[in-house]
C-alpha atoms as a PDB file:
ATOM      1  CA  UNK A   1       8.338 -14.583 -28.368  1.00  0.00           C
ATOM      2  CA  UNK A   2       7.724 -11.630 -26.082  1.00  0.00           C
ATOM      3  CA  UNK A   3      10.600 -10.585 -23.901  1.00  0.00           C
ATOM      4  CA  UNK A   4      10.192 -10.513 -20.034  1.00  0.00           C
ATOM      5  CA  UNK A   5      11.400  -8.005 -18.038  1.00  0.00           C
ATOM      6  CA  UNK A   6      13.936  -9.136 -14.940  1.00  0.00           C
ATOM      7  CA  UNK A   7      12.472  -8.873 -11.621  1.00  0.00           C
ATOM      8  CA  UNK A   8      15.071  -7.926  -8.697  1.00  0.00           C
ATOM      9  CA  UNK A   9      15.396 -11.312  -6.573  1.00  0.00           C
ATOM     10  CA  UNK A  10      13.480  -9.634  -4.158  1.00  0.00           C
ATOM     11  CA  UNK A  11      10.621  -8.984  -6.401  1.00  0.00           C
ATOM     12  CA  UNK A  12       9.603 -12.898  -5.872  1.00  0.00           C
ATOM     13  CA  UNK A  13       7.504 -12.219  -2.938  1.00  0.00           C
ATOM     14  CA  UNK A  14       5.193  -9.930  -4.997  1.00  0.00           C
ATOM     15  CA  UNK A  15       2.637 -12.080  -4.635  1.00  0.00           C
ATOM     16  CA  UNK A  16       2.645 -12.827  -1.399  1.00  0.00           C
ATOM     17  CA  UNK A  17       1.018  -9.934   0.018  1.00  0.00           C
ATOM     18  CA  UNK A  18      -1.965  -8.246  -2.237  1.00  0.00           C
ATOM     19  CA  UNK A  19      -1.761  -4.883  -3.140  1.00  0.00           C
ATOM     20  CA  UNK A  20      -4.731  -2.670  -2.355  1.00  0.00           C
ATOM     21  CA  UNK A  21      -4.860   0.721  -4.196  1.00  0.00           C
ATOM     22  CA  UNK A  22      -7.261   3.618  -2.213  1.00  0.00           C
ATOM     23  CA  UNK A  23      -7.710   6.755  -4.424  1.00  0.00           C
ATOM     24  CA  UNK A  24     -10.745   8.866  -5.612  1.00  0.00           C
ATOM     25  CA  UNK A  25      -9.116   9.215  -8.624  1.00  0.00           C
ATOM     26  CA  UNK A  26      -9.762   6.170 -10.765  1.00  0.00           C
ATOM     27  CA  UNK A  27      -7.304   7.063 -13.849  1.00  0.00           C
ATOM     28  CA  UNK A  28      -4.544   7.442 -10.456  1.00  0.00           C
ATOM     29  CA  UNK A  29      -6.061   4.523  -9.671  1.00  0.00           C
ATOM     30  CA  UNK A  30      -6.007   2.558 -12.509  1.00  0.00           C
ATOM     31  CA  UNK A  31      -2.690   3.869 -13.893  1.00  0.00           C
ATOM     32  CA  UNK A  32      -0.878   2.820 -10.828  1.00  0.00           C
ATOM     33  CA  UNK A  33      -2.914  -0.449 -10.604  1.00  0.00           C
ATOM     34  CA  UNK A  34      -1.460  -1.157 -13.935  1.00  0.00           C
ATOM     35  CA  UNK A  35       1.827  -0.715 -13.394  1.00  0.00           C
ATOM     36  CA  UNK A  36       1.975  -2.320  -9.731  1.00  0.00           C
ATOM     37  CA  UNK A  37       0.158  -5.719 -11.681  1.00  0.00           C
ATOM     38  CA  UNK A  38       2.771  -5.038 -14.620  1.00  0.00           C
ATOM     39  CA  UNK A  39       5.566  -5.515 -12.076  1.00  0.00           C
ATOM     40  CA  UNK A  40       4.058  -8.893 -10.517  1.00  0.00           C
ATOM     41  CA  UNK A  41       1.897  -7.535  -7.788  1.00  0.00           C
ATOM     42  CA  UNK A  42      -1.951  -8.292  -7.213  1.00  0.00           C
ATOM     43  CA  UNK A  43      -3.617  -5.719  -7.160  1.00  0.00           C
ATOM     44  CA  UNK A  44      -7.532  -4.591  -6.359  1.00  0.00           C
ATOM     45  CA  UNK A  45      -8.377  -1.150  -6.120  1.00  0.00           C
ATOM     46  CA  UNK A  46     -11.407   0.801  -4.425  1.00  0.00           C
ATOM     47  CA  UNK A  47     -12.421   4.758  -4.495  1.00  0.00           C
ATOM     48  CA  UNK A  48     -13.135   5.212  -0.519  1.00  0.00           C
ATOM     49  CA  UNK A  49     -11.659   4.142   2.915  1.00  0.00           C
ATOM     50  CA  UNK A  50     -14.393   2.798   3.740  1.00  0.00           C
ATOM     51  CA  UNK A  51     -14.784   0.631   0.897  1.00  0.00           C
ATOM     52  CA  UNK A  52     -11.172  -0.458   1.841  1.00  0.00           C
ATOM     53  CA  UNK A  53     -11.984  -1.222   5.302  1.00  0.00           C
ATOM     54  CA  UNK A  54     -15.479  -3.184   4.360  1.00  0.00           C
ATOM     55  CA  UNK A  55     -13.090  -5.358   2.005  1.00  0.00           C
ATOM     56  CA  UNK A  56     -10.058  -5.920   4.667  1.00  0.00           C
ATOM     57  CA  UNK A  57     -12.227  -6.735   7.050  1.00  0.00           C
ATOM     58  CA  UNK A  58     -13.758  -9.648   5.436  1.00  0.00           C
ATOM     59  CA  UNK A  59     -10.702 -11.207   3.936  1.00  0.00           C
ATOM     60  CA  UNK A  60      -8.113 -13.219   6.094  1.00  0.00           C
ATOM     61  CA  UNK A  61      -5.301 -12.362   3.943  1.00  0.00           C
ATOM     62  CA  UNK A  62      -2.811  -9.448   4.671  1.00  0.00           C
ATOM     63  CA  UNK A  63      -2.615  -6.316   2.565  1.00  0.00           C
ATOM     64  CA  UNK A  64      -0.530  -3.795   1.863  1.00  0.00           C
ATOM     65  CA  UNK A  65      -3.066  -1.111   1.364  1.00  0.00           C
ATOM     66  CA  UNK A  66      -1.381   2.405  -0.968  1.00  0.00           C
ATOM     67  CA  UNK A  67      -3.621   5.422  -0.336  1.00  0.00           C
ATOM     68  CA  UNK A  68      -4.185   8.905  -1.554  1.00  0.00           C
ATOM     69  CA  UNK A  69      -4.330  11.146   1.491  1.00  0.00           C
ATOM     70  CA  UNK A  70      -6.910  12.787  -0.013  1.00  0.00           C
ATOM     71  CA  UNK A  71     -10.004  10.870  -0.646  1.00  0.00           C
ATOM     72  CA  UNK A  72     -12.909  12.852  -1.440  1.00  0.00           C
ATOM     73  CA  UNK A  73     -16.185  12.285   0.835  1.00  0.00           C
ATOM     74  CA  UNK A  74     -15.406  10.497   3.948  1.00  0.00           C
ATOM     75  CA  UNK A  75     -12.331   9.373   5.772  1.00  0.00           C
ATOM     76  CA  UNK A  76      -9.056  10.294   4.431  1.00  0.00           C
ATOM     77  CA  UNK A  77      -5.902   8.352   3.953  1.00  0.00           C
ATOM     78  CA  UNK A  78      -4.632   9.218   7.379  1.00  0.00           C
ATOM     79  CA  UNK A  79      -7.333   8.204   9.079  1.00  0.00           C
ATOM     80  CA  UNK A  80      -7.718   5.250   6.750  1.00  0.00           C
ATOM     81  CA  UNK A  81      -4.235   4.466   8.275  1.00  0.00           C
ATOM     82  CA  UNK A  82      -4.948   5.197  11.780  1.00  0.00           C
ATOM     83  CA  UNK A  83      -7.696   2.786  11.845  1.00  0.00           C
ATOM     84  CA  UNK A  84      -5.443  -0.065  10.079  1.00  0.00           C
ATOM     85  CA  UNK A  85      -2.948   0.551  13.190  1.00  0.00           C
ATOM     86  CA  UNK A  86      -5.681   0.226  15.462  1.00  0.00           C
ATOM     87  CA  UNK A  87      -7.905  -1.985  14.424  1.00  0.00           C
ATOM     88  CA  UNK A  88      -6.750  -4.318  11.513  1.00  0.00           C
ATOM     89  CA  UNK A  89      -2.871  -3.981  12.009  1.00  0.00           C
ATOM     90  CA  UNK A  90      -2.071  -6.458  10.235  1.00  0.00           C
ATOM     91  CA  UNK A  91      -2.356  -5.057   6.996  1.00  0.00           C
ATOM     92  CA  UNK A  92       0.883  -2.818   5.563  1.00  0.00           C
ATOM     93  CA  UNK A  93       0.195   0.845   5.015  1.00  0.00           C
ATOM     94  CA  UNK A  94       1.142   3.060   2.678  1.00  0.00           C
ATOM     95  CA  UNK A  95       0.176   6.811   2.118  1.00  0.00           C
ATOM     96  CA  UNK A  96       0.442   8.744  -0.667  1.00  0.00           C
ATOM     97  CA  UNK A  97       0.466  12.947  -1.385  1.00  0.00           C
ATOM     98  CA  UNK A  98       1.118  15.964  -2.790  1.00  0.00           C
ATOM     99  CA  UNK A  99       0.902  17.661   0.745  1.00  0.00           C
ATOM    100  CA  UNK A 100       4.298  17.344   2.315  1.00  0.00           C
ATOM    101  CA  UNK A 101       5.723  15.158   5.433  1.00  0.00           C
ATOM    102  CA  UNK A 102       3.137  13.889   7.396  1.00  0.00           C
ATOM    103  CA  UNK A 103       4.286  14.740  10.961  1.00  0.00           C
ATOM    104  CA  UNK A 104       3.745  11.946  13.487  1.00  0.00           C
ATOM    105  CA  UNK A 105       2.800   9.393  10.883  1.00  0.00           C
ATOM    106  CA  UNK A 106       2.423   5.811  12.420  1.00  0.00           C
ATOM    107  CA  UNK A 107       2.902   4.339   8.301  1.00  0.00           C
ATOM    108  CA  UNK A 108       4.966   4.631   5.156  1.00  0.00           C
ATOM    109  CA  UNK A 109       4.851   7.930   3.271  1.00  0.00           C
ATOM    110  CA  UNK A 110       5.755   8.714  -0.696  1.00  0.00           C
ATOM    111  CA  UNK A 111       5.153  12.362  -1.742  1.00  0.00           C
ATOM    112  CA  UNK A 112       4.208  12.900  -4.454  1.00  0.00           C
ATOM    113  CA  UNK A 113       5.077  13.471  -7.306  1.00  0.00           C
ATOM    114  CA  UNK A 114       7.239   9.917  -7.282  1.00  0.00           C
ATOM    115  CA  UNK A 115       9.075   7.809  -9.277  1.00  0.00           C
ATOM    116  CA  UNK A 116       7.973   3.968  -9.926  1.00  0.00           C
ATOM    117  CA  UNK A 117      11.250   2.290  -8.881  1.00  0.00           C
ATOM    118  CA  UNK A 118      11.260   4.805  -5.525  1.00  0.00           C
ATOM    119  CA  UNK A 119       7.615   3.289  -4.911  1.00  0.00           C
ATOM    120  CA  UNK A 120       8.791  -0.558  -5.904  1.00  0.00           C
ATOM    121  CA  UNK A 121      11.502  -0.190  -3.857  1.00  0.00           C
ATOM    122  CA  UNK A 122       9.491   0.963  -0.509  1.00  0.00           C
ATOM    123  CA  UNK A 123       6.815  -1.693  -1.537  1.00  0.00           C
ATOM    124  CA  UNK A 124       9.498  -4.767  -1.596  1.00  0.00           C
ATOM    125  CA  UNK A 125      10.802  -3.162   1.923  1.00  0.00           C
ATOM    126  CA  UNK A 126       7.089  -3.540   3.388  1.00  0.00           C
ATOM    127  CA  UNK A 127       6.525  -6.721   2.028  1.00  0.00           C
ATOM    128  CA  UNK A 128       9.763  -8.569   3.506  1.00  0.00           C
ATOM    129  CA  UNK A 129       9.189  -6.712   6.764  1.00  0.00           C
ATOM    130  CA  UNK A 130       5.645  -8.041   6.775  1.00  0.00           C
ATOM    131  CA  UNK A 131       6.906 -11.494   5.873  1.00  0.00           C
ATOM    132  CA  UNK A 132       8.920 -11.307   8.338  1.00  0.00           C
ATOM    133  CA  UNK A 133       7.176 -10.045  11.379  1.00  0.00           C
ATOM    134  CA  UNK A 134       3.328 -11.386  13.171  1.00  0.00           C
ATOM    135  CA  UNK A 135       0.863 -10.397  11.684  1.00  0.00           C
ATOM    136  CA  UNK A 136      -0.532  -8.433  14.470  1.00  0.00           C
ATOM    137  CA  UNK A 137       2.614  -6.085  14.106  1.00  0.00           C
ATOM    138  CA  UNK A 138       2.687  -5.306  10.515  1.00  0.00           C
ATOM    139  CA  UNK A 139       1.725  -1.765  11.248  1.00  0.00           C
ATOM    140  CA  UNK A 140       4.295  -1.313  13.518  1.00  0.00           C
ATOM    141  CA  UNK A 141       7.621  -2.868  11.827  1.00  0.00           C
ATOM    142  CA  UNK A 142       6.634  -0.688   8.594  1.00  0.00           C
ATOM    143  CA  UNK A 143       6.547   2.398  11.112  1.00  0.00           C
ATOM    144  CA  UNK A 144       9.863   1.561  12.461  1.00  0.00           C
ATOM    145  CA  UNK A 145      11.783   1.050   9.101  1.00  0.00           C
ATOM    146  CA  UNK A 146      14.076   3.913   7.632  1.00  0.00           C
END
C-alpha cells in the first residue's frame, strides 16, 4: 500500500481553481507542472502568453495562471499579467523571475530561485482569496494581499 502524503486543510481547495503554468522553458515547465499536480493541483501548461490568453479566453472556468517573466518571442509575463487585470480579471496571477521586485506590479510575485512550500503557500493564499471574492475582482484581491 503506497503511503499518501498529508495535505494542509487548506490544501482541499486545490482543485477548485486550475493551475495554468506559462514558461518557454518546457523542463521549468514540466518540472513545476509535476510537482504542482503531485500536490493536488490541475494543472495545464503552455510555452507563450498568447497561447495562455487563446486558452483563458475560451474556457469559463477561473485560473490561476504562474508565469515566467520572461517568455521568449512575444508578450512577456508582465504584460501577460497586465492584460489578465484588464481584460480577463478573473483569472489569479502569478509571476515568476530571476529579475528582482517588480515595481508597481498589479499581481503576485515569487523570485526566483524559490522554494516549493514558499510557492504552495502563496498558491493556497490566491486560491481562498479567489474563492472568496467575484470573479470580476480576482485580479485585484490577489494585488491587495500581503
Amino acid at each position: 500500500m503506497k503511503a499518501q502524503s498529508a495535505m494542509p486543510a487548506h490544501a482541499h481547495g486545490r482543485e477548485q481553481f486550475p493551475v495554468l503554468i506559462v514558461d518557454d522553458d518546457r523542463s521549468m515547465r514540466d518540472t513545476l507542472a509535476i510537482c504542482l499536480h503531485e500536490e493536488g493541483f490541475a494543472v495545464s501548461s503552455v510555452d507563450t502568453g498568447e497561447s495562455a490568453i487563446r486558452l483563458l479566453r475560451k474556457t469559463p472556468r477561473r485560473w490561476v495562471v504562474i508565469s515566467d517573466h520572461h517568455l521568449g518571442s512575444g508578450m512577456n509575463g508582465a504584460e501577460l499579467g497586465h492584460i489578465l487585470a484588464d481584460e480577463l480579471p478573473q483569472h489569479g496571477f502569478l509571476m515568476l523571475s530571476g529579475d528582482g521586485g517588480q515595481s508597481g506590479q498589479s499581481y503576485a510575485f515569487v523570485e526566483k530561485p524559490f522554494s516549493l512550500s514558499k510557492l504552495l503557500a502563496l498558491l493556497d493564499v490566491l486560491m481562498l482569496l479567489m474563492a472568496n471574492a467575484p470573479a470580476a475582482t480576482a485580479m485585484h484581491a490577489v494585488a491587495a494581499s500581503p
